[in-house]
Protein backbone atom coordinates (compact mmCIF):
# COMPACT_ATOMS: atom_id res chain seq x y z
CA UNK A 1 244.23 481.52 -12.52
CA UNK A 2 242.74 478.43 -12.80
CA UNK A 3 240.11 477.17 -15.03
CA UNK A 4 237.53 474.37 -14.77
CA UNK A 5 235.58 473.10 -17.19
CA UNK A 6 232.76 470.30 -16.12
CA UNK A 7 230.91 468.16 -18.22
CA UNK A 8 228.86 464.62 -18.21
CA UNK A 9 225.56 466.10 -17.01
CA UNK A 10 222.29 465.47 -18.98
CA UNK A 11 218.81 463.83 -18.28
CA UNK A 12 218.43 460.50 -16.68
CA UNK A 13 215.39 458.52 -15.40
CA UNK A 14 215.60 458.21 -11.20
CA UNK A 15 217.15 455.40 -10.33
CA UNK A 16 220.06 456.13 -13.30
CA UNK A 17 223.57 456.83 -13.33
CA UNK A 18 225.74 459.39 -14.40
CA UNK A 19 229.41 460.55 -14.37
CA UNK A 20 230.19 464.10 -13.91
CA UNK A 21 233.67 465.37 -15.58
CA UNK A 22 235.79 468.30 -14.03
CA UNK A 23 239.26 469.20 -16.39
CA UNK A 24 241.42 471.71 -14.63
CA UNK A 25 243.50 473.79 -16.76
CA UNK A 26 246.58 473.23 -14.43
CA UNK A 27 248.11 470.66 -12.26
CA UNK A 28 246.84 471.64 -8.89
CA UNK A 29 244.96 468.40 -7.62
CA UNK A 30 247.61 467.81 -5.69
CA UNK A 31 247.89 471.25 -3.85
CA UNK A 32 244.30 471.95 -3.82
CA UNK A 33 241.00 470.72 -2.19
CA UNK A 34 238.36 469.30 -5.15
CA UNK A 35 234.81 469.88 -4.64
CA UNK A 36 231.57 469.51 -5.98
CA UNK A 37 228.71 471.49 -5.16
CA UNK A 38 224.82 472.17 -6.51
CA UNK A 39 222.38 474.39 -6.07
CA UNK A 40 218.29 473.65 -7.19
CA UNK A 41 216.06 476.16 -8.50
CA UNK A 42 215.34 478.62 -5.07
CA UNK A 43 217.60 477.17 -3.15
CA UNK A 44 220.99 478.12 -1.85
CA UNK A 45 223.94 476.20 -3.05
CA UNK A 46 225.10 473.43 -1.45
CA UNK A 47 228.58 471.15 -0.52
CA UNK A 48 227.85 467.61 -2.37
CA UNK A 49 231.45 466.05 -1.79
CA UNK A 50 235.09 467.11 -1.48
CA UNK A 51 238.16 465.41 -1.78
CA UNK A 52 241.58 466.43 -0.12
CA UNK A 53 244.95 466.88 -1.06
CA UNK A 54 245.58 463.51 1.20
CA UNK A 55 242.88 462.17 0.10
CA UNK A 56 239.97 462.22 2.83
CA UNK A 57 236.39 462.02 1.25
CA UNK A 58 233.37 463.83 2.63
CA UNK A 59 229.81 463.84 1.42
CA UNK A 60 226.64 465.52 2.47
CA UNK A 61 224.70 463.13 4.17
CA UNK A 62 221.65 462.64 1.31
CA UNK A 63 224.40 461.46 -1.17
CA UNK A 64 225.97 459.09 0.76
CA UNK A 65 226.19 455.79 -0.15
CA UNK A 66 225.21 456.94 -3.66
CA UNK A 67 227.95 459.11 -4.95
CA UNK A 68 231.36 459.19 -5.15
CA UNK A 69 234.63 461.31 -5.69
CA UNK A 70 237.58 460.68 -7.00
CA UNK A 71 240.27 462.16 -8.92
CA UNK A 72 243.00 461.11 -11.14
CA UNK A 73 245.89 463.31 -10.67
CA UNK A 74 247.64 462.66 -13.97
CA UNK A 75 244.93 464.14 -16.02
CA UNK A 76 243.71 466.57 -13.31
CA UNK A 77 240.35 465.24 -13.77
CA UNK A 78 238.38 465.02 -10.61
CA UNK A 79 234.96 462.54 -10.97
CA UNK A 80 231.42 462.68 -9.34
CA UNK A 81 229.93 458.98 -10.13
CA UNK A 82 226.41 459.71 -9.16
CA UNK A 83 224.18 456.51 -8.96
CA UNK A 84 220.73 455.57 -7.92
CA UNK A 85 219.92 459.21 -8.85
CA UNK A 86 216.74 460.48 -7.56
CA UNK A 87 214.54 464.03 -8.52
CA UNK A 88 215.71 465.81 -5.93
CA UNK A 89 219.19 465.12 -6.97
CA UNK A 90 218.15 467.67 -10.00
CA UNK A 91 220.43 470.90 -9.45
CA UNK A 92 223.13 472.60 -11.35
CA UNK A 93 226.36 470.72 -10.44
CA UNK A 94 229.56 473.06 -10.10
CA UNK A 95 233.05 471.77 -9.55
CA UNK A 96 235.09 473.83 -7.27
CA UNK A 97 239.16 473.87 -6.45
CA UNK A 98 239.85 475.91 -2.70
CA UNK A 99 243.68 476.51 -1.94
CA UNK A 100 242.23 479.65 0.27
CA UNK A 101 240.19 482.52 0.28
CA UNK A 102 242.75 484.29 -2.86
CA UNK A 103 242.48 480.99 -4.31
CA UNK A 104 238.70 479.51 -5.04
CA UNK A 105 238.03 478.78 -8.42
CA UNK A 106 234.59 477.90 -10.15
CA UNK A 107 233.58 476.03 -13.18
CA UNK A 108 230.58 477.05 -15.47
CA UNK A 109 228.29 474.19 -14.11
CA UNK A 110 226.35 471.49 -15.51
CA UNK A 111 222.81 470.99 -15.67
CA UNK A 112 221.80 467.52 -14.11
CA UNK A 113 218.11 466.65 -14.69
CA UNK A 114 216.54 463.27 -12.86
CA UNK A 115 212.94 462.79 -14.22
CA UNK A 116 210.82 459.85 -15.75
């Protein structure tokens, strides 16, 4: 089992910045695929940005340019730097670690809120 534990969401005016924090309980960033997802009030979750075991980045296409991932293997931390945040960025923000189907783990989610 792994466990993931996010944190660094809160309220921020649009146009603000914030950094989201995912701790994994185990070394795995280096074995596993990183991912951050969200899912708004009504809606259906959805893929923000992932980051590979080699490295490649992907984003969903209203975040790029705007967010980015990263990860730092020695504290197996993986980031989300979200800037230029807008209202429809507002969503519950879940970090996610995919080996395969056996292996998918979920964090507890953090509440991001972008409002004046």
């Amino acid at each position: 089992q792994v466990q993931l534990v996010e944190s660094g969401g809160g309220l921020v005016q649009p146009g603000g910045s914030l950094r989201l924090s995912c701790a994994a309980s185990r070394s795995i960033l280096n074995m596993y695929t990183m991912g951050w997802y969200r899912q708004a009030p009504g809606k259906q979750r959805e893929k923000v940005a992932t980051i590979s075991t080699g490295g490649s980045l992907n984003y969903v296409d209203s975040v790029k340019g705007r967010f980015t991932i990263s990860r730092d293997n020695a504290k197996n931390t993986v980031y989300l730097q979200m800037n230029s945040l807008k209202p429809e960025d507002t969503a519950v923000y879940y970090c996610n670690a995919y080996y395969s189907a056996q292996y998918d783990f979920w964090g507890q989610g953090t509440q991001v809120t972008v409002s004046s």
